[in-house]
N, C-alpha and C. Protein backbone atom coordinates (compact mmCIF):
# COMPACT_ATOMS: atom_id res chain seq x y z
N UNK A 1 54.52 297.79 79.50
CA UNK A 1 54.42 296.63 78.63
C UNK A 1 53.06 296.57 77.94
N UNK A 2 52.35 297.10 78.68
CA UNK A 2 50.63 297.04 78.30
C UNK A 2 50.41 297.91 77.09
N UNK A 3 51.57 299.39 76.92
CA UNK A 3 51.18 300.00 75.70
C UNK A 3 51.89 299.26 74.46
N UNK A 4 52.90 298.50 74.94
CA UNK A 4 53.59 298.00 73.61
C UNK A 4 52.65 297.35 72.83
N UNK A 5 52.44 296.42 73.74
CA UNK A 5 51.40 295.15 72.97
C UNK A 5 50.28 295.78 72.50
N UNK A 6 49.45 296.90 73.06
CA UNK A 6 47.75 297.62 72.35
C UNK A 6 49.40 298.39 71.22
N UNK A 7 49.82 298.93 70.98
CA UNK A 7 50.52 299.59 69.57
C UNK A 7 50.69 298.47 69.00
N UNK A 8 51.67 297.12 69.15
CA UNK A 8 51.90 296.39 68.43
C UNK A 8 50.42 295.74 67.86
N UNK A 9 49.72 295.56 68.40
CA UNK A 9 48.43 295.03 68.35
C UNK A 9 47.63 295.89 66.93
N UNK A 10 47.66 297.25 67.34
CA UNK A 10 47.30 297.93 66.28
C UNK A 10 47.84 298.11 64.86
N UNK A 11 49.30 297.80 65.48
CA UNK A 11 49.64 297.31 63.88
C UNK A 11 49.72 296.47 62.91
N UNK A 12 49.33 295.42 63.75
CA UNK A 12 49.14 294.39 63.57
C UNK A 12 47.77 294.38 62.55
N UNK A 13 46.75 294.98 63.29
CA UNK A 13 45.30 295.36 62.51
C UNK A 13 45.19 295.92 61.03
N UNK A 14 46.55 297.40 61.46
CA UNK A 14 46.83 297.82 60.24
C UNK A 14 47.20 296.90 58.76
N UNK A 15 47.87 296.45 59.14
CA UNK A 15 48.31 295.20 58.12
C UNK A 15 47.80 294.53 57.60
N UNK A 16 46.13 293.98 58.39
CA UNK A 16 45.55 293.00 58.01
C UNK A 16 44.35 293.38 56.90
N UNK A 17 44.27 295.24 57.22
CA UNK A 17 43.05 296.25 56.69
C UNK A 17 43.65 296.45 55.23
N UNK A 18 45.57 296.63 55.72
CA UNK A 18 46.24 296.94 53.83
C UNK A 18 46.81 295.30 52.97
N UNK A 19 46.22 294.65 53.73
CA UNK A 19 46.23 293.34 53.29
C UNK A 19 44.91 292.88 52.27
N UNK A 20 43.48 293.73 53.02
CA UNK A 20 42.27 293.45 52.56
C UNK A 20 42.13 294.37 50.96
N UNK A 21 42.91 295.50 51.37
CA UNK A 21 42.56 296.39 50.39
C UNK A 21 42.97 296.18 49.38
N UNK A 22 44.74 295.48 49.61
CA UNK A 22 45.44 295.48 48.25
C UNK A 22 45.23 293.58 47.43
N UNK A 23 44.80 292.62 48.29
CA UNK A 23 44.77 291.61 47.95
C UNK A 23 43.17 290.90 47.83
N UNK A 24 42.25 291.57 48.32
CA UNK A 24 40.90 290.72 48.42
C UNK A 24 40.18 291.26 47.23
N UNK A 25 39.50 290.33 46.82
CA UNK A 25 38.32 290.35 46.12
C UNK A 25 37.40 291.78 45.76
N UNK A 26 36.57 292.71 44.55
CA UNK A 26 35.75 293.46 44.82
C UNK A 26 34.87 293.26 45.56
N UNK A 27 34.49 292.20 44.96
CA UNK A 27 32.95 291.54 45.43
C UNK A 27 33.00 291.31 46.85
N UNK A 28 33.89 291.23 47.96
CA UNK A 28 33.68 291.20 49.59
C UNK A 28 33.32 292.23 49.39
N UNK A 29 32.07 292.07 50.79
CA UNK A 29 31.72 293.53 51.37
C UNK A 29 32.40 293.62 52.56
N UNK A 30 32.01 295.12 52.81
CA UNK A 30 32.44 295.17 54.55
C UNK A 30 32.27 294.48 55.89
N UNK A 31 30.58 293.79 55.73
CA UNK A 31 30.35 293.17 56.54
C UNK A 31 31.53 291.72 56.63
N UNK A 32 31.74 290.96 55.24
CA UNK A 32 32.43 290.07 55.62
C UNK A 32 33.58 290.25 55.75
N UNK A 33 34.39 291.27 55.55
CA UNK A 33 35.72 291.56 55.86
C UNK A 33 35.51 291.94 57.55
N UNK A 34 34.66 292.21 58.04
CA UNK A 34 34.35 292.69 59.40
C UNK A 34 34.92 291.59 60.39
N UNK A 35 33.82 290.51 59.86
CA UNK A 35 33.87 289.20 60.46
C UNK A 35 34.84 288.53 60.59
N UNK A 36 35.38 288.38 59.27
CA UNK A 36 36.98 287.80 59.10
C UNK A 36 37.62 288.55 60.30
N UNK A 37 37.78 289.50 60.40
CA UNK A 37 39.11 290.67 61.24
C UNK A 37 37.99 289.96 62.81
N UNK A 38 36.89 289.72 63.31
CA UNK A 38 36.88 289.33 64.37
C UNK A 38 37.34 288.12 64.64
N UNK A 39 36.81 287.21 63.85
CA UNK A 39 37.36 285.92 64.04
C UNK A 39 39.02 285.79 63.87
N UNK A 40 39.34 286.40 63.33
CA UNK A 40 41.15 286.56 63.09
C UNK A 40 41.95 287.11 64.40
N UNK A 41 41.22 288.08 64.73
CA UNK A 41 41.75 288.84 66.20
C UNK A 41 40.76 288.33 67.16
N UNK A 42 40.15 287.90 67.49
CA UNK A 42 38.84 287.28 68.13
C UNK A 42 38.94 288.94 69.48
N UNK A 43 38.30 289.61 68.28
CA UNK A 43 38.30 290.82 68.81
C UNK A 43 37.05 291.93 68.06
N UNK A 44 36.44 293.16 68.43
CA UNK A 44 35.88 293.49 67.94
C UNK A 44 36.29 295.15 68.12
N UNK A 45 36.85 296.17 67.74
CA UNK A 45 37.35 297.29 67.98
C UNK A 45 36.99 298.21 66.70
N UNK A 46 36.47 299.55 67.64
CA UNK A 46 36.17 300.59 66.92
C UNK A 46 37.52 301.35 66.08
N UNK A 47 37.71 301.12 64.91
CA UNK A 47 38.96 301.30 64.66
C UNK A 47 39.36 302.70 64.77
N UNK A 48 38.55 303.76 63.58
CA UNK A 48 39.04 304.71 63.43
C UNK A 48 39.33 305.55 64.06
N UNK A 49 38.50 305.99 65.09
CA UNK A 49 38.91 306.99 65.69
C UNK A 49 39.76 306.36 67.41
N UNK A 50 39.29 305.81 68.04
CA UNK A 50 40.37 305.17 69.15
C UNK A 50 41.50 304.75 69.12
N UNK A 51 41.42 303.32 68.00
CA UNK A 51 42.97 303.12 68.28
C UNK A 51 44.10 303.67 66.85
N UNK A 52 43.13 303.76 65.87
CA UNK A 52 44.08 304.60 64.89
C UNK A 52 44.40 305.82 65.08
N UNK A 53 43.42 306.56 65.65
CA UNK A 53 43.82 307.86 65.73
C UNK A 53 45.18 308.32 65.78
N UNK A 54 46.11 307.61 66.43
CA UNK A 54 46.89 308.01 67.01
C UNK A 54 48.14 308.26 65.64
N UNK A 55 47.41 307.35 64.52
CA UNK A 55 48.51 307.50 63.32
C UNK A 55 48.02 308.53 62.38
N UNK A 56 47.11 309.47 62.93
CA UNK A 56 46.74 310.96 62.32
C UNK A 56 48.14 312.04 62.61
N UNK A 57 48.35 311.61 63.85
CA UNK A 57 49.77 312.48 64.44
C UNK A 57 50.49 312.11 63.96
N UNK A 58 51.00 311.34 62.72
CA UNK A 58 52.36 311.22 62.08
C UNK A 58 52.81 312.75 61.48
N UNK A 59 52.10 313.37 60.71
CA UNK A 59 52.42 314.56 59.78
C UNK A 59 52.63 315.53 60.75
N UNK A 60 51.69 315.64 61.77
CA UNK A 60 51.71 316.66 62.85
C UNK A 60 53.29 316.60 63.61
N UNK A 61 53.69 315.09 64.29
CA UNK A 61 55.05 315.43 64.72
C UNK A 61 55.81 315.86 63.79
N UNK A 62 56.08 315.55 62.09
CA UNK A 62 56.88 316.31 61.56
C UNK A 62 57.04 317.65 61.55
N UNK A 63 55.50 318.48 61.60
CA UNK A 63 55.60 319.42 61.63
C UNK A 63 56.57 320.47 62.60
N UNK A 64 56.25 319.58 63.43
CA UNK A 64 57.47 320.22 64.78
C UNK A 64 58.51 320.32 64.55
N UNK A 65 59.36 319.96 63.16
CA UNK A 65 60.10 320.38 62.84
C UNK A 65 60.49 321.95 62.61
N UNK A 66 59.22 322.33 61.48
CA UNK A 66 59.21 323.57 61.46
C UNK A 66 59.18 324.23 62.32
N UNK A 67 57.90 324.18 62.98
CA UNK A 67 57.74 325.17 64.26
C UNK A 67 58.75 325.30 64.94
N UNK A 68 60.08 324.55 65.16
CA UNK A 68 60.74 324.37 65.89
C UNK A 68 62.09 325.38 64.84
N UNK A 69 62.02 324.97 63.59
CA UNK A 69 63.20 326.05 63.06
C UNK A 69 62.98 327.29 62.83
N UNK A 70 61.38 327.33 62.99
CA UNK A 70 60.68 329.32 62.87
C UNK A 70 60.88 329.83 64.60
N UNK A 71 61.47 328.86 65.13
CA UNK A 71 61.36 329.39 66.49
C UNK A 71 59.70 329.71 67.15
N UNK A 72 59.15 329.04 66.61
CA UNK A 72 57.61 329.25 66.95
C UNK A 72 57.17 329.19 68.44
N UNK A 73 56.56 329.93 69.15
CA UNK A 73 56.57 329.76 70.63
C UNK A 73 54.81 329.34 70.88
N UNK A 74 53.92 329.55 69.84
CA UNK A 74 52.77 329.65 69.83
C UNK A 74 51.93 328.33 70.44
N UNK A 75 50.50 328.76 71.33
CA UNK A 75 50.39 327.68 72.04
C UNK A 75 50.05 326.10 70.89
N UNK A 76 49.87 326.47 69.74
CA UNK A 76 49.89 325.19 68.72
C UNK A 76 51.06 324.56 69.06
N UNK A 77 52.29 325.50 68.58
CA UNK A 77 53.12 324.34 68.66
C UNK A 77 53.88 324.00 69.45
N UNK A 78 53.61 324.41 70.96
CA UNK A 78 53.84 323.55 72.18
C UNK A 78 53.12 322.60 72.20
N UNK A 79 51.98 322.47 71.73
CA UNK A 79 51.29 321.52 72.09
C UNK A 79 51.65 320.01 70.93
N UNK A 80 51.91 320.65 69.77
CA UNK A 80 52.80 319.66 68.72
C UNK A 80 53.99 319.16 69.60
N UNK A 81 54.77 320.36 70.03
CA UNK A 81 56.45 320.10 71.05
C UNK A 81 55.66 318.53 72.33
N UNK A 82 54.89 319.04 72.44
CA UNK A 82 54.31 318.40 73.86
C UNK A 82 53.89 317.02 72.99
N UNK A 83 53.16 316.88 72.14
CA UNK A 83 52.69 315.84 71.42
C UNK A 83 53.99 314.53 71.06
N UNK A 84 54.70 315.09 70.19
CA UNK A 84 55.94 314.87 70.04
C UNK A 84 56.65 313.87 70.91
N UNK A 85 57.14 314.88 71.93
CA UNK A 85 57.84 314.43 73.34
C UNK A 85 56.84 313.17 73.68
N UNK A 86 55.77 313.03 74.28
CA UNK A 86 54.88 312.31 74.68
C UNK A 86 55.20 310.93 74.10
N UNK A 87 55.14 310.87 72.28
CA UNK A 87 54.97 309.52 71.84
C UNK A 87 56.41 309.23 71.72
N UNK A 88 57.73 309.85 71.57
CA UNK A 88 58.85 309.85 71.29
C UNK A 88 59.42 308.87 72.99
N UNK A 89 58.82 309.31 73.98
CA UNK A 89 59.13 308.93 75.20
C UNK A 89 58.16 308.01 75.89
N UNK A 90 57.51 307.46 74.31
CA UNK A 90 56.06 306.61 75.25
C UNK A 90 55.66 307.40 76.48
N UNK A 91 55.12 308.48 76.83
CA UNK A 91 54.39 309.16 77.93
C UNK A 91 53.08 309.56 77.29
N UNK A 92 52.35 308.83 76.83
CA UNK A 92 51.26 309.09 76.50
C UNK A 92 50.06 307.95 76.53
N UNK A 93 48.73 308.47 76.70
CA UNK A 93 47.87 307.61 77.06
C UNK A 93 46.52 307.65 76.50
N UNK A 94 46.08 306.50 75.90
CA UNK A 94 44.09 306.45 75.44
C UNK A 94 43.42 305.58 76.56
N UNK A 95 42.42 306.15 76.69
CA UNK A 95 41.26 305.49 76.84
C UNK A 95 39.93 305.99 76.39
N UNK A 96 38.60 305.86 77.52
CA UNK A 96 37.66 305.72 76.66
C UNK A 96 37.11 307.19 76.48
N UNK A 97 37.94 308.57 77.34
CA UNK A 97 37.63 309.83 76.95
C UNK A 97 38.26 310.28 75.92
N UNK A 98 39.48 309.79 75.68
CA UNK A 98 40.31 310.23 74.54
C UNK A 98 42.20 310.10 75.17
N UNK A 99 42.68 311.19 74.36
CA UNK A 99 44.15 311.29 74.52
C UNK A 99 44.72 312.14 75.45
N UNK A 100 46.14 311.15 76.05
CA UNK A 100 46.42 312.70 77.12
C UNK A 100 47.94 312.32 76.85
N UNK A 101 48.72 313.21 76.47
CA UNK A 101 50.02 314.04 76.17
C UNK A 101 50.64 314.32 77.14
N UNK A 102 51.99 314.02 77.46
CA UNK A 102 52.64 314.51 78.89
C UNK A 102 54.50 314.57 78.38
N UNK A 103 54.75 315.73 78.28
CA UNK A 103 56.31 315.98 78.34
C UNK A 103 57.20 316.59 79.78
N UNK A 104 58.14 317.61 80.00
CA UNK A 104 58.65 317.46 80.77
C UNK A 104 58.39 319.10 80.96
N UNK A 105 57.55 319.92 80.33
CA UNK A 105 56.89 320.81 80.02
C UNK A 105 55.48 320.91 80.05
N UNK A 106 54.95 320.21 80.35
CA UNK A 106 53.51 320.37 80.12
C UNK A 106 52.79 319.35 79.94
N UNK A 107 51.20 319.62 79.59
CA UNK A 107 50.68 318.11 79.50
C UNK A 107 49.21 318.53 78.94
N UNK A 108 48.86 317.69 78.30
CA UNK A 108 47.15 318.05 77.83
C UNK A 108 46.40 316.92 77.18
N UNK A 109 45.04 317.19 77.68
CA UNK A 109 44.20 315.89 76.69
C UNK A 109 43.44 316.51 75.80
N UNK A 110 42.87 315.20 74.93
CA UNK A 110 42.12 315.63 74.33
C UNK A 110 41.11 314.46 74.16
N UNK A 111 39.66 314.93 74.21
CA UNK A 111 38.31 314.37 73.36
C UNK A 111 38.52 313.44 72.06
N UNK A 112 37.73 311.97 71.96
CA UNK A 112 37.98 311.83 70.78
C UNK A 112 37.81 313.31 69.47
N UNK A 113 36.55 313.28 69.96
CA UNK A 113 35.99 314.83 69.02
C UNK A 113 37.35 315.79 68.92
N UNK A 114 37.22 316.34 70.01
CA UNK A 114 38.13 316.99 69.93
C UNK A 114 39.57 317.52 69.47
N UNK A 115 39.93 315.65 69.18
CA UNK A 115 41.48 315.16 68.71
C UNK A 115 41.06 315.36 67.32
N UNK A 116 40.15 314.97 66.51
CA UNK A 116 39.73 315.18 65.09
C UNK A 116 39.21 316.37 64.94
N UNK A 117 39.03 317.33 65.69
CA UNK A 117 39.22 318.92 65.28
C UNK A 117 40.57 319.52 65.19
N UNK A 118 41.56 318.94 66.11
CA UNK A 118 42.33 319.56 67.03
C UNK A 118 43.65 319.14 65.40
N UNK A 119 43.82 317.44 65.06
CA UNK A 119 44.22 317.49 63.70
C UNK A 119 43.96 318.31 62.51
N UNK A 120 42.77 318.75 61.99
CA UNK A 120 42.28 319.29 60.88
C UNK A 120 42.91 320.51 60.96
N UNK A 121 42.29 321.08 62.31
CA UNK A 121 42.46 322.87 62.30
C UNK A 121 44.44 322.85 61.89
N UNK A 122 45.10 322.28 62.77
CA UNK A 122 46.43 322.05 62.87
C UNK A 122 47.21 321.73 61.64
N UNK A 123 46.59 320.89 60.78
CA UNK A 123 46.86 320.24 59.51
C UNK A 123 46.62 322.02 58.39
N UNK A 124 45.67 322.24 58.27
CA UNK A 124 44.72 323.01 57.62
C UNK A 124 45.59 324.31 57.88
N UNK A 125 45.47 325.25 59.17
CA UNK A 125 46.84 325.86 59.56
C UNK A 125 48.08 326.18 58.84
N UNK A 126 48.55 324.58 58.97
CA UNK A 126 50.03 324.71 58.92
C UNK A 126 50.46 324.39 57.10
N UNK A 127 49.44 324.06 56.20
CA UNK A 127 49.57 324.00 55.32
C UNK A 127 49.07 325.67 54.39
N UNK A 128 48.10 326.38 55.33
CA UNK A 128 47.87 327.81 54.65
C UNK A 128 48.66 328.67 55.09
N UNK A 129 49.58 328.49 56.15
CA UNK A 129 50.15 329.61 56.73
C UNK A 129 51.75 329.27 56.31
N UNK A 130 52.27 328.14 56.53
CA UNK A 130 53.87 327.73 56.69
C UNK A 130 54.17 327.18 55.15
N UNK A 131 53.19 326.83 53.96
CA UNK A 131 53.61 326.47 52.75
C UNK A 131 53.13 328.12 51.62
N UNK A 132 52.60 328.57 52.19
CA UNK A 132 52.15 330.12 51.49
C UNK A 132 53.53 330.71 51.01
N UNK A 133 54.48 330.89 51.51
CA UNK A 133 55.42 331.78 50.87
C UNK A 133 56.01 330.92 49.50
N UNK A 134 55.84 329.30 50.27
CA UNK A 134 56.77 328.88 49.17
C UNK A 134 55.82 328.49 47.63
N UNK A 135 54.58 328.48 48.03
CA UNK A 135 53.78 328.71 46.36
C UNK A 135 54.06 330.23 45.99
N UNK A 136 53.93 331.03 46.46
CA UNK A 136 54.14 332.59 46.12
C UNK A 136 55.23 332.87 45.51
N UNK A 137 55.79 332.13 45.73
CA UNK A 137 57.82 332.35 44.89
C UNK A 137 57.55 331.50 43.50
N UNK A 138 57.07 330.60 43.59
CA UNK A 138 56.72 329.79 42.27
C UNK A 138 56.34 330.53 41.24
């Protein structure tokens, strides 16, 4: 019950950040949009990398699509397979070292740091290696 409410919670945040962007003023700065979001959530949270992070892995689970129709066995995309499974089955967990992943296969964490390498390289990857043939036919 405890992860529903920190996800719902976070989306909640989300909403309030594409609320600021698409409806407020130029002239606010950050500081007072800061304030507002504490006094609103009477909360104070490091956004980007803790509790958003976790909506960096949207593109990545798609990817598991592919990997999954190339028959890919490679330890990337077990660890996408593993990623996947994890949030698909709520078996997954943050705190203040970072992320840990658990399917019925395997299991792994990761570093905040680490999770923002671990996206890029993965992202970066799968866009030079798995979209290459199809610019080449163009």
């Amino acid at each position: 019950m405890n992860d529903i409410l920190r996800i719902n919670a976070h989306l909640k945040y989300t909403e309030y950040l594409l609320n600021v962007f698409d409806n407020y003023p130029d002239e606010m700065t950050l500081g007072e949009i800061r304030k507002e979001f504490e006094e609103k959530f009477k909360t104070r949270h490091v956004l980007l990398n803790q509790n958003f992070g976790i909506y960096r892995l949207l593109p990545i689970i798609l990817m598991k699509e592919v990997y999954k129709a190339d028959n890919d066995k490679s330890e990337v995309a077990n660890q996408i397979w593993v990623i996947r499974d994890s949030i698909a089955h709520n078996n997954f967990s943050i705190d203040e070292i970072g992320y840990h992943f658990k399917n019925n296969k395997g299991d792994f964490s990761l570093t905040f740091d680490e999770f923002t390498k671990f996206v890029h390289k993965v992202e970066n990857d799968f866009y030079k290696e798995k979209l290459k043939p199809a610019e080449e036919t163009c």
